[in-house]
Each structure stands twice: as C-alpha cells, then as structure tokens.
C-alpha atoms as a PDB file:
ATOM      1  CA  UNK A   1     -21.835   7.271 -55.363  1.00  0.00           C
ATOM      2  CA  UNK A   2     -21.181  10.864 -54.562  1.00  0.00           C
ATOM      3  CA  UNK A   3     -17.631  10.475 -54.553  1.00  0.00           C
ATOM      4  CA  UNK A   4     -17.750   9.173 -58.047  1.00  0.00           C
ATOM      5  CA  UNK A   5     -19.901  11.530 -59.111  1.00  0.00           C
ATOM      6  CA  UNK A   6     -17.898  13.973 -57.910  1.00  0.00           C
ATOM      7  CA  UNK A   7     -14.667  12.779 -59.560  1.00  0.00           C
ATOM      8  CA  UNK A   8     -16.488  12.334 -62.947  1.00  0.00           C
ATOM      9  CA  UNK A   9     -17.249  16.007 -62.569  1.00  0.00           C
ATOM     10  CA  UNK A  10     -13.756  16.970 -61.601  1.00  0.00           C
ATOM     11  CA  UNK A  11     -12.487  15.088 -64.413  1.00  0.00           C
ATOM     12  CA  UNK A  12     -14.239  17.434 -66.734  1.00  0.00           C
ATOM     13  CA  UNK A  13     -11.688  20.054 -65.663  1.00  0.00           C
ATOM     14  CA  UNK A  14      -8.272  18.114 -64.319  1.00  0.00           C
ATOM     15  CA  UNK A  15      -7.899  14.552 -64.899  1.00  0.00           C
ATOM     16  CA  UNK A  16      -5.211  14.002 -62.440  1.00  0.00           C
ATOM     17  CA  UNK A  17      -7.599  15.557 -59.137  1.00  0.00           C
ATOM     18  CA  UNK A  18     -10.461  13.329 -60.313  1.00  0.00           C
ATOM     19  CA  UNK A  19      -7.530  10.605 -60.215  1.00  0.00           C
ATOM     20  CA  UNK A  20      -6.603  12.254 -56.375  1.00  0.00           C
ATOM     21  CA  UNK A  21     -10.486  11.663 -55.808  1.00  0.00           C
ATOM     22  CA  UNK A  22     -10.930   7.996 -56.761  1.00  0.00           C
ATOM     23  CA  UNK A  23      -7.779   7.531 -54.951  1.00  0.00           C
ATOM     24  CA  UNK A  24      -8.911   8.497 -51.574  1.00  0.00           C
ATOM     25  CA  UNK A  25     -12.188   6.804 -52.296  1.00  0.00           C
ATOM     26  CA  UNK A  26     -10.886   3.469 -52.732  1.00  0.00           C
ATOM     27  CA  UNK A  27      -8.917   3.979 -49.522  1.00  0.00           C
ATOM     28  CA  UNK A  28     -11.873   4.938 -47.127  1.00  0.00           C
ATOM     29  CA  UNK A  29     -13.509   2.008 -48.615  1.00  0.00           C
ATOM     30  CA  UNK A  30     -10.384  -0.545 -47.928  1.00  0.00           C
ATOM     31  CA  UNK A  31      -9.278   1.051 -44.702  1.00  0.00           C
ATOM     32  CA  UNK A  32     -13.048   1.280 -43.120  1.00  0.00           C
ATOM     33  CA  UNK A  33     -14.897  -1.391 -45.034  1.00  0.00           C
ATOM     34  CA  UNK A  34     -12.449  -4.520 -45.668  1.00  0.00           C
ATOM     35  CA  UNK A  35      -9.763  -4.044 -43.203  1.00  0.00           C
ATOM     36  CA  UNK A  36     -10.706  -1.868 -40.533  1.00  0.00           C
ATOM     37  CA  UNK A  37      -8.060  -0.002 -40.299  1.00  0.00           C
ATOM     38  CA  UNK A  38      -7.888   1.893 -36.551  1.00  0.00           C
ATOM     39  CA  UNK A  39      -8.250   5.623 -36.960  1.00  0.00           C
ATOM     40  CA  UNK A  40      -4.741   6.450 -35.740  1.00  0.00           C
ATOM     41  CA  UNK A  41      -3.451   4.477 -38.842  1.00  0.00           C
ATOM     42  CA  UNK A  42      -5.861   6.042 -40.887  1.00  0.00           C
ATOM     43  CA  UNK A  43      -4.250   9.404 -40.184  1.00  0.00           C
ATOM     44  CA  UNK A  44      -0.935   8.797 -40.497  1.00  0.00           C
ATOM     45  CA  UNK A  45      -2.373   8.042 -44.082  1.00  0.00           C
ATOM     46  CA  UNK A  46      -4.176  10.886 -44.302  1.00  0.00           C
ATOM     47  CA  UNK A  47      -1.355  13.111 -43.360  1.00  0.00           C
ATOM     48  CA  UNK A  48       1.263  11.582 -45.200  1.00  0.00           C
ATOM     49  CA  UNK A  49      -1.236  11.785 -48.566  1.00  0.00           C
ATOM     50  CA  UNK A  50      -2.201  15.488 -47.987  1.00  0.00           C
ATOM     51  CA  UNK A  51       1.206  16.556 -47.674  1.00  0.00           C
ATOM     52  CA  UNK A  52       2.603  15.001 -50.766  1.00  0.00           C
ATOM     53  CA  UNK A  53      -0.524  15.537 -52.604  1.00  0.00           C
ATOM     54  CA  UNK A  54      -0.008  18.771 -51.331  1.00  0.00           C
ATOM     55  CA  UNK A  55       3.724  19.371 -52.225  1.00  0.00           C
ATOM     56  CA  UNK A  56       2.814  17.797 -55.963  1.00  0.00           C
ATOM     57  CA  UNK A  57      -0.106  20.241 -56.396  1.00  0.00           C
ATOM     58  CA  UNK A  58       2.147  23.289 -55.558  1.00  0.00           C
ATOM     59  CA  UNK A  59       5.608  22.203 -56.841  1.00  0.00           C
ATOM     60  CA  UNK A  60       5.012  19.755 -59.250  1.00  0.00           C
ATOM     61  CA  UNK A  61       7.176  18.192 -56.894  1.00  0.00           C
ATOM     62  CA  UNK A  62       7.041  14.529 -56.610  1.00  0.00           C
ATOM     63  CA  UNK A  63       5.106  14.086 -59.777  1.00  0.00           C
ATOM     64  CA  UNK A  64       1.677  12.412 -59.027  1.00  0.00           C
ATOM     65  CA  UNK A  65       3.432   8.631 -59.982  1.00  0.00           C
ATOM     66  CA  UNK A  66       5.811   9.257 -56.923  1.00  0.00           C
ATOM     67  CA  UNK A  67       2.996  10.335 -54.391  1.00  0.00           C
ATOM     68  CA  UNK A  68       0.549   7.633 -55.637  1.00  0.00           C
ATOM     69  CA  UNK A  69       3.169   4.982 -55.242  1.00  0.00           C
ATOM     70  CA  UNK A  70       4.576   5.937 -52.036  1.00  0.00           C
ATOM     71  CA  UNK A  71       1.222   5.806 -50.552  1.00  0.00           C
ATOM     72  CA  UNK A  72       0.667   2.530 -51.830  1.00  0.00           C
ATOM     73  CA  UNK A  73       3.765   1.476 -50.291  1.00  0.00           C
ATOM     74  CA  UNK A  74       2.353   3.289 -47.365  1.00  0.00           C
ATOM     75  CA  UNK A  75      -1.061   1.332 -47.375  1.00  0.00           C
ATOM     76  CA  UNK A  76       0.631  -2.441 -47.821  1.00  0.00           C
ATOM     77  CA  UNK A  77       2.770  -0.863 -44.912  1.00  0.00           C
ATOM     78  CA  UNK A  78      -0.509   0.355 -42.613  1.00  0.00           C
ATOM     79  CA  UNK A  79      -2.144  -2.930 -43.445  1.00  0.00           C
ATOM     80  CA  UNK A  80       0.862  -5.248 -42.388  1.00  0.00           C
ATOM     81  CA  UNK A  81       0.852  -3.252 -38.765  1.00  0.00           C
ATOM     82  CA  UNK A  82      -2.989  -3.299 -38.612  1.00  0.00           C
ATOM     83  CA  UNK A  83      -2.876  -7.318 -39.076  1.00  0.00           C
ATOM     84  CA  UNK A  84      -0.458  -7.998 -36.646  1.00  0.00           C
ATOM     85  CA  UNK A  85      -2.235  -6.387 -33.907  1.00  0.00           C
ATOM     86  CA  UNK A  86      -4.495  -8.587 -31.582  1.00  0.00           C
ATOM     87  CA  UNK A  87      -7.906  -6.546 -32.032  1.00  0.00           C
ATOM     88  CA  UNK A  88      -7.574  -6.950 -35.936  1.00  0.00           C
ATOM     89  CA  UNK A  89     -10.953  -7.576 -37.155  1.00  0.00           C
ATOM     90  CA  UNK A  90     -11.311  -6.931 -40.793  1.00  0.00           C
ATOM     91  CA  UNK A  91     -11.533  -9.395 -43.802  1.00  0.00           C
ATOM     92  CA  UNK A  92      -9.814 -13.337 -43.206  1.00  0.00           C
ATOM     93  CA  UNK A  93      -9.640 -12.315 -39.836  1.00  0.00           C
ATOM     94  CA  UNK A  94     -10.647 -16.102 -38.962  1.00  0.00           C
ATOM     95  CA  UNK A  95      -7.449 -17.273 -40.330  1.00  0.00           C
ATOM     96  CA  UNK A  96      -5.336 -14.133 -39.502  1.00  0.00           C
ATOM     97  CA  UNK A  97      -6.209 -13.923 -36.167  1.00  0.00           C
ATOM     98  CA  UNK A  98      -8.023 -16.953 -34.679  1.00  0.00           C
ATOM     99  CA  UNK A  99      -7.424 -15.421 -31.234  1.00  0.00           C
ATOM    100  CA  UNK A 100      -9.687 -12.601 -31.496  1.00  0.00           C
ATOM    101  CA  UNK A 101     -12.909 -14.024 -29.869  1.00  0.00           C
ATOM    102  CA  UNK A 102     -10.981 -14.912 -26.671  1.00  0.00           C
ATOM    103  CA  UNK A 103      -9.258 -10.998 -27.378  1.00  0.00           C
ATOM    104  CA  UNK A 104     -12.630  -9.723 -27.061  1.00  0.00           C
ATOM    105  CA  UNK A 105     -13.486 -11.502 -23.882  1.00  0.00           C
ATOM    106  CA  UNK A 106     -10.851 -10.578 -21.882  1.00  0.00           C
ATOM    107  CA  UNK A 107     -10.758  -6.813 -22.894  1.00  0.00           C
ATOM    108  CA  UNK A 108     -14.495  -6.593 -22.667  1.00  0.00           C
ATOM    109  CA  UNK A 109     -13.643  -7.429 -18.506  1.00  0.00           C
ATOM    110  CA  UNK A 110     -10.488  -5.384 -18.188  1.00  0.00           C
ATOM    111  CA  UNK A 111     -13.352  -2.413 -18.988  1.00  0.00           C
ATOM    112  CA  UNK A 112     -16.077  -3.323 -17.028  1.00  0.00           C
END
C-alpha cells in the first residue's frame, strides 16, 4: 500500500519514476510472493535494474522501453533458472517439481 502510495505521489511530479516504482513493486511481489525467487537471483535483478535504470536516468540512455523490456526478458530468464532448480517452491510447484517433499527430507538430514 505504501509503495503505491508512494508512486501515486511520485507521479504528481515524473510519470516515468512512479512507472520505475510500480515496476519494482510488482517484482518484489512476484519474486518473494508467487515464485520465491532465491535472494542471489533476486540481486542479479536488482543490479542489472539499478544500473540501467541508472544509465537511463543520467543519459537518457537506453530509453525507459529498452530497460523495462530487458528486465522483463531478465525476469522470464530468472524464473526459468529458479524452476529448474530442485528446492523450487513457489506457485504450481506440485506439478513443476513433484520431487520437492522427498528434496526436503534428504537436505533436512545432510544438515542435521
């Protein structure tokens, strides 16, 4: 609610950051809500996003299309990596990865 808030208010005075704003939102929200994305992934994101939102906001260079669709490439990218892997818990994770129960048992007595 904050973040939206937030970018409403932003908006008043730049419609692209508010844009930047809702953006990231939507992100947290897929990456730690729906598909649990694990935080190393989530920071090659976050990198990636702050430099070109960076680079746009300075240069005007990538315009804002360019940096919101390469991260969106980046995202289908991050989420193809983060379903393959054997600890991948996040939504349709019953039919993605059927093996995760028996996953969980046998790393839960590798650490004990």
């Amino acid at each position: 609610m904050v973040g939206i808030l937030s970018s409403v208010l932003i908006a008043r005075f730049d419609d692209s950051f508010a844009i930047v704003v809702l953006f990231t939102l939507a992100h947290f929200f897929l990456f730690c809500n729906v598909l649990r994305v694990s935080r190393p992934l989530e920071l090659v994101w976050a990198v990636l996003f702050v430099l070109l939102s960076a680079s746009t906001i300075l240069t005007s260079f990538p315009p804002w299309s360019y940096t919101f669709s390469t991260m969106l490439l980046v995202t289908a990218i991050l989420t193809v990596v983060q379903i393959q892997r054997p600890s991948y818990h996040g939504v349709f994770w019953r039919r993605l990865n059927p093996n995760l129960p028996q996953w969980w048992t046998n790393n839960r007595k590798n650490q004990a």
